[in-house]
PDB file of N, CA and C in Angstrom:
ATOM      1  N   UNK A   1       0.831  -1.188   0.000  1.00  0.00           N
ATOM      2  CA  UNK A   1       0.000   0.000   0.000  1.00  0.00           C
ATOM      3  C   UNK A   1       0.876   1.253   0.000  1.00  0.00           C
ATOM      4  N   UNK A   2       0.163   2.243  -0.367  1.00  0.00           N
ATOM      5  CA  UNK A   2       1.521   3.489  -0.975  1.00  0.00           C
ATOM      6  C   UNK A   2       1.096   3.877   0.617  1.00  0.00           C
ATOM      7  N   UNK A   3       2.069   4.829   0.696  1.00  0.00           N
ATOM      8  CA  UNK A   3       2.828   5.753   2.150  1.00  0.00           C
ATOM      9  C   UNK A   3       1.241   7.284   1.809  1.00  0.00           C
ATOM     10  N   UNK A   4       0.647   6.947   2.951  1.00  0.00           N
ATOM     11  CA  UNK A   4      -0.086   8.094   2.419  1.00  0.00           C
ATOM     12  C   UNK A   4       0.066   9.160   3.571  1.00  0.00           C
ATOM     13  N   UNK A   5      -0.074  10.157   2.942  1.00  0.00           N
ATOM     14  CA  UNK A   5       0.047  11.646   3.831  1.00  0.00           C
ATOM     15  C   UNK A   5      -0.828  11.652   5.058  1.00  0.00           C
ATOM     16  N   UNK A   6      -0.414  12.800   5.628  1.00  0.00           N
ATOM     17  CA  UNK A   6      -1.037  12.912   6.935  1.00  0.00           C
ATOM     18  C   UNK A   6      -2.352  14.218   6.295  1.00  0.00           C
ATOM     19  N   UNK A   7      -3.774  14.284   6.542  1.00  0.00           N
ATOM     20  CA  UNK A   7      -4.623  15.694   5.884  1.00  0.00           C
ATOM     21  C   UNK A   7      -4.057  16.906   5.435  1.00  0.00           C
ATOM     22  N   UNK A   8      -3.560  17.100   6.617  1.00  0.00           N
ATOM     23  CA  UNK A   8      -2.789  18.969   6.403  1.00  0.00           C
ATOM     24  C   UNK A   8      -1.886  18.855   5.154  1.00  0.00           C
ATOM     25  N   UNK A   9      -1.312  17.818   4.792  1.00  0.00           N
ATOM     26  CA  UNK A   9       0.126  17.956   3.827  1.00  0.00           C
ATOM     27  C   UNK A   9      -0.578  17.434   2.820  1.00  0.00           C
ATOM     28  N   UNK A  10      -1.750  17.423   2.412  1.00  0.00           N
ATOM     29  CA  UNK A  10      -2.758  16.962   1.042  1.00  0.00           C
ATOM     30  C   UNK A  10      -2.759  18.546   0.340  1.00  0.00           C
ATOM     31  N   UNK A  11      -2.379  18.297  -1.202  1.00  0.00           N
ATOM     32  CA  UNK A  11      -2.268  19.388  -1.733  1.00  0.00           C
ATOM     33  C   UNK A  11      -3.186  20.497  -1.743  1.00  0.00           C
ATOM     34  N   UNK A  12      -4.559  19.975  -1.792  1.00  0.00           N
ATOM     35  CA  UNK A  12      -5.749  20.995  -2.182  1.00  0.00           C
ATOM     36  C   UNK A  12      -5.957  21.571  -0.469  1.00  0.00           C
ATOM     37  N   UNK A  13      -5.671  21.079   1.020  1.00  0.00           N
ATOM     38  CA  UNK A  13      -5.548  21.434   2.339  1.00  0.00           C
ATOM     39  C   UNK A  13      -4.365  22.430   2.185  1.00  0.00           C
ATOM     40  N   UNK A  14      -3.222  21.825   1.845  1.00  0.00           N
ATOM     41  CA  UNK A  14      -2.421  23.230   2.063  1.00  0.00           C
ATOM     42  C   UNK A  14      -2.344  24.518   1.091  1.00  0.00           C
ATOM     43  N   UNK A  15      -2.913  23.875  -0.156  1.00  0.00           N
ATOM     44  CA  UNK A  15      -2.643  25.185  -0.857  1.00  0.00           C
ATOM     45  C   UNK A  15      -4.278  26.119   0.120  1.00  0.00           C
ATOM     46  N   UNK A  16      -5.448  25.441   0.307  1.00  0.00           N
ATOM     47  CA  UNK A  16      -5.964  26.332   1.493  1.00  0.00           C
ATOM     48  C   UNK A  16      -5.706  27.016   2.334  1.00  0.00           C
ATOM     49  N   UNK A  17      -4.842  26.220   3.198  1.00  0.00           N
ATOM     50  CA  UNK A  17      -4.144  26.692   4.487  1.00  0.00           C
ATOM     51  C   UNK A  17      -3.264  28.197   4.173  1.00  0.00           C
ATOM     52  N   UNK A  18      -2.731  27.785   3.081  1.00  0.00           N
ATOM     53  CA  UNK A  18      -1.463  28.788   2.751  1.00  0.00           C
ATOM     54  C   UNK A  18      -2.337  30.329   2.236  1.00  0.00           C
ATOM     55  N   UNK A  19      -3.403  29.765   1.462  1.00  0.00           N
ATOM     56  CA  UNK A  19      -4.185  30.795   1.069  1.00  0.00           C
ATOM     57  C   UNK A  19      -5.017  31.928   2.310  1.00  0.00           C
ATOM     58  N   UNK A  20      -5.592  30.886   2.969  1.00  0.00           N
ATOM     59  CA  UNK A  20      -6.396  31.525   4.194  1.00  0.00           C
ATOM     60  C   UNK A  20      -5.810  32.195   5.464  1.00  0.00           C
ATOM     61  N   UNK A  21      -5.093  31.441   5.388  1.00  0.00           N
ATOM     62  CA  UNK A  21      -3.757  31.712   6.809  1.00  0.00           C
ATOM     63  C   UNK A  21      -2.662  31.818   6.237  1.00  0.00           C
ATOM     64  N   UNK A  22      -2.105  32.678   6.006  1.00  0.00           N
ATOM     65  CA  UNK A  22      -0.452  32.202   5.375  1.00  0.00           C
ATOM     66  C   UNK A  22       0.630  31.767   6.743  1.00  0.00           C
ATOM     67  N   UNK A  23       0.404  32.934   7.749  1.00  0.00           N
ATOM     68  CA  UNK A  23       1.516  32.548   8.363  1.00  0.00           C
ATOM     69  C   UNK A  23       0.938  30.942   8.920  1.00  0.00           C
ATOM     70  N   UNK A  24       0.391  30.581   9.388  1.00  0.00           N
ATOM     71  CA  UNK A  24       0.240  28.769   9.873  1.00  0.00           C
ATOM     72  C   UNK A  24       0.423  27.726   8.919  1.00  0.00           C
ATOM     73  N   UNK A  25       0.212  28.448   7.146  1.00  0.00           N
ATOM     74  CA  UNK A  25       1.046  27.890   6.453  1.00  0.00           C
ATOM     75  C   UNK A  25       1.713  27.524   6.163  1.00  0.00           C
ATOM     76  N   UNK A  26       2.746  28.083   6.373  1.00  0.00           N
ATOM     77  CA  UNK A  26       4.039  28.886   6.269  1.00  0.00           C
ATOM     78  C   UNK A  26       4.734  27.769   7.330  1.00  0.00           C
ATOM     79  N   UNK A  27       4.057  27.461   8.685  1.00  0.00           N
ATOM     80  CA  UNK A  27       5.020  27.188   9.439  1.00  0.00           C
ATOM     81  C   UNK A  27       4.445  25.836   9.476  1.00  0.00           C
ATOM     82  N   UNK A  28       2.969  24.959   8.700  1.00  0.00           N
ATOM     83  CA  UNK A  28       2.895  23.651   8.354  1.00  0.00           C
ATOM     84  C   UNK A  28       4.228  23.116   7.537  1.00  0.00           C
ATOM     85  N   UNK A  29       4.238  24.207   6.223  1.00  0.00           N
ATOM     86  CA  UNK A  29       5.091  23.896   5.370  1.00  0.00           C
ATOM     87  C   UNK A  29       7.040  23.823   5.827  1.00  0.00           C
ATOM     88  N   UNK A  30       6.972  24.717   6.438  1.00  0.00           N
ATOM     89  CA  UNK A  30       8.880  24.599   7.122  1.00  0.00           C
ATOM     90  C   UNK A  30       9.233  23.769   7.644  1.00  0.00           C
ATOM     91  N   UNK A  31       7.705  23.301   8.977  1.00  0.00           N
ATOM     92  CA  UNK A  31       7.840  21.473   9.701  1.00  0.00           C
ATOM     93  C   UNK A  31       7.787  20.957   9.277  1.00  0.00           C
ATOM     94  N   UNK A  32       7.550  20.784   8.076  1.00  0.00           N
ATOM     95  CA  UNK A  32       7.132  19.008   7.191  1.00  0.00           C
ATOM     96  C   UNK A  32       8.286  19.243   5.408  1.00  0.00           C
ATOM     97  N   UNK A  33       8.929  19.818   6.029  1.00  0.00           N
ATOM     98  CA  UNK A  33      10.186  20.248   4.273  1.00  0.00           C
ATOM     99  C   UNK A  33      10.206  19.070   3.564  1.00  0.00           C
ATOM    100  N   UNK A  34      10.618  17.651   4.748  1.00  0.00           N
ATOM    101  CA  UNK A  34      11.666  16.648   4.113  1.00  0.00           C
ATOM    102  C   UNK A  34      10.479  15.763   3.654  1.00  0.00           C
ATOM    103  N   UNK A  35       9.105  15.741   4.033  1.00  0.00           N
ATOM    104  CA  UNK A  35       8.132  15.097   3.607  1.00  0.00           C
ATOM    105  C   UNK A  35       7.377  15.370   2.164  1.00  0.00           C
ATOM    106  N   UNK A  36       8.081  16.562   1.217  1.00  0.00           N
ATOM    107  CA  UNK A  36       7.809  17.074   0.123  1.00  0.00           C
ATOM    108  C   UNK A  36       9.140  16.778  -1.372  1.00  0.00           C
ATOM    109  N   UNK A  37       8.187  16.581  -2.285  1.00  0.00           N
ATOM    110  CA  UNK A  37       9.535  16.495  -3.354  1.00  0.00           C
ATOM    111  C   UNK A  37       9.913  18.030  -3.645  1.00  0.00           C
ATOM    112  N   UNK A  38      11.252  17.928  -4.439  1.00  0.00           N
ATOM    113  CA  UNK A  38      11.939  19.158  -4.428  1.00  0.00           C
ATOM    114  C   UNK A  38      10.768  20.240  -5.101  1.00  0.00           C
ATOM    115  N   UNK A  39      10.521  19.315  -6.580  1.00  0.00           N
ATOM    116  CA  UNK A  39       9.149  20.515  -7.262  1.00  0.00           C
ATOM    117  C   UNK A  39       7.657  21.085  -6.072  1.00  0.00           C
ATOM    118  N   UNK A  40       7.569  20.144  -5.012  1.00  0.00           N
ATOM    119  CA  UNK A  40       6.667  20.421  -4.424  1.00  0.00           C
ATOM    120  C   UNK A  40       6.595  21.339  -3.459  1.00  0.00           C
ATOM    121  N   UNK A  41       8.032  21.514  -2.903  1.00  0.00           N
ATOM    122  CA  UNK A  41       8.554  22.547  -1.837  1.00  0.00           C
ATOM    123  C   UNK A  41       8.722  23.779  -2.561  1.00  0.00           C
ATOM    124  N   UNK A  42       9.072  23.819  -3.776  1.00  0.00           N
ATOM    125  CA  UNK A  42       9.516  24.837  -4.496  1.00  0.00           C
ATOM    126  C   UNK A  42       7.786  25.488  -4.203  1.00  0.00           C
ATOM    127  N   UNK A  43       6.932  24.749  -5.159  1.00  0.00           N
ATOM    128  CA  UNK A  43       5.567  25.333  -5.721  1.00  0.00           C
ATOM    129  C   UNK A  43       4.886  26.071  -4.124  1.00  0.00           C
ATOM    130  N   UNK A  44       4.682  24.909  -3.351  1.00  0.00           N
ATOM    131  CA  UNK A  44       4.071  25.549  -1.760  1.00  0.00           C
ATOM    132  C   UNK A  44       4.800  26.243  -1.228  1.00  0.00           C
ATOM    133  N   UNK A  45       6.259  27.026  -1.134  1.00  0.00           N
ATOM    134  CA  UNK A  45       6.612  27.561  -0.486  1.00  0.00           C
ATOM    135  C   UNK A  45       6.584  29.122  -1.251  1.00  0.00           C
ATOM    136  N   UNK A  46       6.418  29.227  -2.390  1.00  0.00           N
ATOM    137  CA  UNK A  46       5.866  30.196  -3.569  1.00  0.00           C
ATOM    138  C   UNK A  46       4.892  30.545  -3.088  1.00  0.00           C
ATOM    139  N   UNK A  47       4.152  29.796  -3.219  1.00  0.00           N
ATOM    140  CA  UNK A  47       2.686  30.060  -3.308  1.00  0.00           C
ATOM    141  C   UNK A  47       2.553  31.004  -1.692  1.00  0.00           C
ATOM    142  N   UNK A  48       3.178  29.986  -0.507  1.00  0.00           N
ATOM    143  CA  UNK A  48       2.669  30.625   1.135  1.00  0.00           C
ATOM    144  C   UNK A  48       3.808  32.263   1.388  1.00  0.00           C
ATOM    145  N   UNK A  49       5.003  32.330   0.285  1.00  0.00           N
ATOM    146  CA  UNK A  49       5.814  33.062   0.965  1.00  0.00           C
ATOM    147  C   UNK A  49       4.641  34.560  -0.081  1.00  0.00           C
ATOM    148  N   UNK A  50       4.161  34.501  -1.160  1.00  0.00           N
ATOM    149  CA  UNK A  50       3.735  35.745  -1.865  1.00  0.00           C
ATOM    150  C   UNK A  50       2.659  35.696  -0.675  1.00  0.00           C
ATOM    151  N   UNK A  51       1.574  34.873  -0.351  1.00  0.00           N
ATOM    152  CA  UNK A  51       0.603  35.031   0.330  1.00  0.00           C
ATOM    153  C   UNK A  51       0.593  35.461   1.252  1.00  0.00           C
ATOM    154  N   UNK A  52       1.657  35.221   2.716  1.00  0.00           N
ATOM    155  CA  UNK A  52       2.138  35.936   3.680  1.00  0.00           C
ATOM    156  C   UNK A  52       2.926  37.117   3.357  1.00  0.00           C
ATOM    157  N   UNK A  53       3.317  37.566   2.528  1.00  0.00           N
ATOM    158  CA  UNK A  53       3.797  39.281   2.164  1.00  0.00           C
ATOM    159  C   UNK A  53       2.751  39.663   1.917  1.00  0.00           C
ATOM    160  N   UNK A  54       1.081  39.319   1.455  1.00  0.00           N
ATOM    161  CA  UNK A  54       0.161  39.661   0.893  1.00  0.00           C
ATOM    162  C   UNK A  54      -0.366  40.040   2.051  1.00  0.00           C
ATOM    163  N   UNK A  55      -0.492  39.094   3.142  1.00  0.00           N
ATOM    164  CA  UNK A  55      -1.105  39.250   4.147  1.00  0.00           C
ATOM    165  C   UNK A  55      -0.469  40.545   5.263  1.00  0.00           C
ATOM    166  N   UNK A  56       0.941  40.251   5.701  1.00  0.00           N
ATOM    167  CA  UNK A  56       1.369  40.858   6.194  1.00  0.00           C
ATOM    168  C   UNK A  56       1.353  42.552   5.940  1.00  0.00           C
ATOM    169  N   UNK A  57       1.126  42.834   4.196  1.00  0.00           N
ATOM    170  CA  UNK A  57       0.788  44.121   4.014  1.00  0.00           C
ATOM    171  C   UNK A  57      -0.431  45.124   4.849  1.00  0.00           C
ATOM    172  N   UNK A  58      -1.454  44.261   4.854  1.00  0.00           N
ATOM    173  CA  UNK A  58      -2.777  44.757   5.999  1.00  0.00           C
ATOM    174  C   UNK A  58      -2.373  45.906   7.290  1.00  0.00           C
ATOM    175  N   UNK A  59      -0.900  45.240   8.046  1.00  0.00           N
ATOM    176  CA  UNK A  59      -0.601  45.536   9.257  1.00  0.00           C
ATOM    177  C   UNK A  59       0.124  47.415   8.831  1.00  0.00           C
ATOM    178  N   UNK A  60       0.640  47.426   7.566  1.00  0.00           N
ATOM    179  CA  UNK A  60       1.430  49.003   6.803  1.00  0.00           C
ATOM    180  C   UNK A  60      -0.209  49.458   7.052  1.00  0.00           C
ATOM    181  N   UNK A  61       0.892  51.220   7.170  1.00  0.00           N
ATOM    182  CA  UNK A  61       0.283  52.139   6.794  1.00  0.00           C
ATOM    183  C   UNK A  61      -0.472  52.510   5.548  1.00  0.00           C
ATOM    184  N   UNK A  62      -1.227  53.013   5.039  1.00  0.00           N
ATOM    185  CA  UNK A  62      -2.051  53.069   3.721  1.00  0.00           C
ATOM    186  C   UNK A  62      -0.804  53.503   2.618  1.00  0.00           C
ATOM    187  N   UNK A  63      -0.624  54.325   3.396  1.00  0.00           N
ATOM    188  CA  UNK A  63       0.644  55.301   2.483  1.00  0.00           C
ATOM    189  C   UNK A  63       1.609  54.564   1.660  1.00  0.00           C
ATOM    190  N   UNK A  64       1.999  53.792   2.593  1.00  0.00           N
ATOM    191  CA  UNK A  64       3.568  52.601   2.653  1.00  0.00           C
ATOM    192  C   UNK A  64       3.104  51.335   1.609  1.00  0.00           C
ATOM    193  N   UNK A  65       1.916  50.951   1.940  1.00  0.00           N
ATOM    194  CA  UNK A  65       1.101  49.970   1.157  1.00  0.00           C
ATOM    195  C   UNK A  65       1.254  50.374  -0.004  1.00  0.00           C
ATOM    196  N   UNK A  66       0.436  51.432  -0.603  1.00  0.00           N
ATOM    197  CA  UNK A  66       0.351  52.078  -1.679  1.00  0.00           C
ATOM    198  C   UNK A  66       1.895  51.490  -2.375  1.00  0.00           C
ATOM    199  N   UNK A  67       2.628  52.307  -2.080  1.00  0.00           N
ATOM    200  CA  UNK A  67       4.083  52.401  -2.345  1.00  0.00           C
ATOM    201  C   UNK A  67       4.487  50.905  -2.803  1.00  0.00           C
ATOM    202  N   UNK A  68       4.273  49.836  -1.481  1.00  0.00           N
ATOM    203  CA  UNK A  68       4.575  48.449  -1.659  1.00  0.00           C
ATOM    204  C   UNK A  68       4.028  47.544  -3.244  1.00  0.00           C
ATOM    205  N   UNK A  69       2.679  48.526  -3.506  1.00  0.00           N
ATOM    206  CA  UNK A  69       1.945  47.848  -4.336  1.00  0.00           C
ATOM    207  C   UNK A  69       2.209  48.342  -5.640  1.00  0.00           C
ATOM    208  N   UNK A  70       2.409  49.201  -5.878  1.00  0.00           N
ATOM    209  CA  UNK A  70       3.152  49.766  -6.949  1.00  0.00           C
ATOM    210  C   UNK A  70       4.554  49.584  -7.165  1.00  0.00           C
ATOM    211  N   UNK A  71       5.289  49.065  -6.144  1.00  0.00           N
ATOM    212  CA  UNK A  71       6.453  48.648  -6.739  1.00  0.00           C
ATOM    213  C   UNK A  71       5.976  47.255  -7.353  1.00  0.00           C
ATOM    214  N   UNK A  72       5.754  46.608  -6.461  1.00  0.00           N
ATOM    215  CA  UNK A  72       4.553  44.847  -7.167  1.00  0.00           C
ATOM    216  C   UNK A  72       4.561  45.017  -8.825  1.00  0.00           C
ATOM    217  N   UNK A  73       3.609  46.038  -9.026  1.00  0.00           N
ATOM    218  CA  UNK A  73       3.250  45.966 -10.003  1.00  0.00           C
ATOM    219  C   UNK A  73       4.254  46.480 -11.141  1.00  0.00           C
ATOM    220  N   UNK A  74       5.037  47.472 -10.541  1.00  0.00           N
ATOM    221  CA  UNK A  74       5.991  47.914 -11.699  1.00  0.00           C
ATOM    222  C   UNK A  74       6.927  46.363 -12.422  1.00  0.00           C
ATOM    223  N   UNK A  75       7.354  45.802 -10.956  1.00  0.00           N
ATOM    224  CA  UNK A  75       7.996  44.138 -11.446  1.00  0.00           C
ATOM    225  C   UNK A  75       7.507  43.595 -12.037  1.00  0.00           C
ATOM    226  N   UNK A  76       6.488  42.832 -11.765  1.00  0.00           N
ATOM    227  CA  UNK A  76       5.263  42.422 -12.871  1.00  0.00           C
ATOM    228  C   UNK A  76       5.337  42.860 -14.302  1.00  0.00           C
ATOM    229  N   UNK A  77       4.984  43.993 -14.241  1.00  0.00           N
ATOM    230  CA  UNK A  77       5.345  45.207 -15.987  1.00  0.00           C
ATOM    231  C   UNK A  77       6.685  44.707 -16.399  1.00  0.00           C
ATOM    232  N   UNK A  78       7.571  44.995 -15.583  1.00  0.00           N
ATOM    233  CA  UNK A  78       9.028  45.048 -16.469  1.00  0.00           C
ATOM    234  C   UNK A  78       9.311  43.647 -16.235  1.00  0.00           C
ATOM    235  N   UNK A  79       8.878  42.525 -15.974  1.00  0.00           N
ATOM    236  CA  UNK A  79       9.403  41.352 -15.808  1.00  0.00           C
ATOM    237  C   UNK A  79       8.644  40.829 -17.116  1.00  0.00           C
ATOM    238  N   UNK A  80       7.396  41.255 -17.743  1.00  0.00           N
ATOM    239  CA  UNK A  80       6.505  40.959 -18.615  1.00  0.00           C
ATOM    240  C   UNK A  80       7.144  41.554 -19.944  1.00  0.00           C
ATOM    241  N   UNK A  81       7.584  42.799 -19.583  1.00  0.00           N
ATOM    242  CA  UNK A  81       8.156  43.619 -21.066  1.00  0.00           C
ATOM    243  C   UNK A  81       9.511  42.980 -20.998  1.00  0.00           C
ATOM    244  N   UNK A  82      10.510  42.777 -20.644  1.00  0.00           N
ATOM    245  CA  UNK A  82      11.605  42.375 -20.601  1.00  0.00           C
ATOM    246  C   UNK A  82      11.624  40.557 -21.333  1.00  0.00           C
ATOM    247  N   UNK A  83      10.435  39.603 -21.114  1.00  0.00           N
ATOM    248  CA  UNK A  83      10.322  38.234 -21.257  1.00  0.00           C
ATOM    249  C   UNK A  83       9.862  38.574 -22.576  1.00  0.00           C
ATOM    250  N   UNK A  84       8.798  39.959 -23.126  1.00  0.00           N
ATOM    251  CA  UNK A  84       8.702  39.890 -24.451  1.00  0.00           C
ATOM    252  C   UNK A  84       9.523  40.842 -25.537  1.00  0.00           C
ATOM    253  N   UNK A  85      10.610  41.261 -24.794  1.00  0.00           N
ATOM    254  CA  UNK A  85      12.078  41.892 -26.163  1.00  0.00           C
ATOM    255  C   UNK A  85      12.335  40.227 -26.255  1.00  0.00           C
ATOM    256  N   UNK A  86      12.775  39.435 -25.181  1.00  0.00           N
ATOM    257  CA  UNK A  86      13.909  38.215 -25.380  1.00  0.00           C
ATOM    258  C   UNK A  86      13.333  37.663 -26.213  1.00  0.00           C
ATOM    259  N   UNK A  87      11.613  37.670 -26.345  1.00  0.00           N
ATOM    260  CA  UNK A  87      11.432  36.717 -27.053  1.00  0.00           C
ATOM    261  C   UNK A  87      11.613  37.075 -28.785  1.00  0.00           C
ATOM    262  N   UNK A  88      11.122  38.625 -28.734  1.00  0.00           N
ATOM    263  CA  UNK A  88      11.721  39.637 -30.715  1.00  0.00           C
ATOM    264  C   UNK A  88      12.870  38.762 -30.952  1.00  0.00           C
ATOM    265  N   UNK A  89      13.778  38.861 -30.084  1.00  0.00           N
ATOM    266  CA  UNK A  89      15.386  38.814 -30.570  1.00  0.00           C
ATOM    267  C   UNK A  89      15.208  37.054 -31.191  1.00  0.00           C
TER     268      UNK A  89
END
């Protein structure tokens, strides 16, 4: 019989967890590292580390936020315009 997971470490539970809660995410995912393949640690720890900066923004000032979110987005832009020169050339 295959090795089956414990609930919390079932993909569609943590990508929840990570979504709803990041930080308890965050710290399901750091306790249980060696119980994940490399692509899988990569993807959930993506996914909980943007979500907890997402979250953690709430606690900034409006002002500072602002600021935070517009840099976001400028990366986004130039990470998007930059992937489509490489691709002209």
């Amino acid at each position: 019989m295959e090795n089956k997971k414990p609930w919390y470490l079932r993909k569609k539970i943590l990508y929840f967890i990570c979504i709803v809660t990041p930080p308890i995410g965050y710290i399901v995912l750091v306790t249980n590292l060696k119980k994940f393949k490399q692509e899988e640690k990569i993807n959930f720890l993506t996914i909980s580390t943007i979500m907890t900066a997402i979250w953690v923004l709430k606690f900034l000032p409006k002002n500072i936020e602002l600021y935070v979110w517009c840099l976001i987005l400028a990366i986004i832009i130039g990470n998007f315009i930059l992937k489509h020169f490489k691709r002209t050339k």
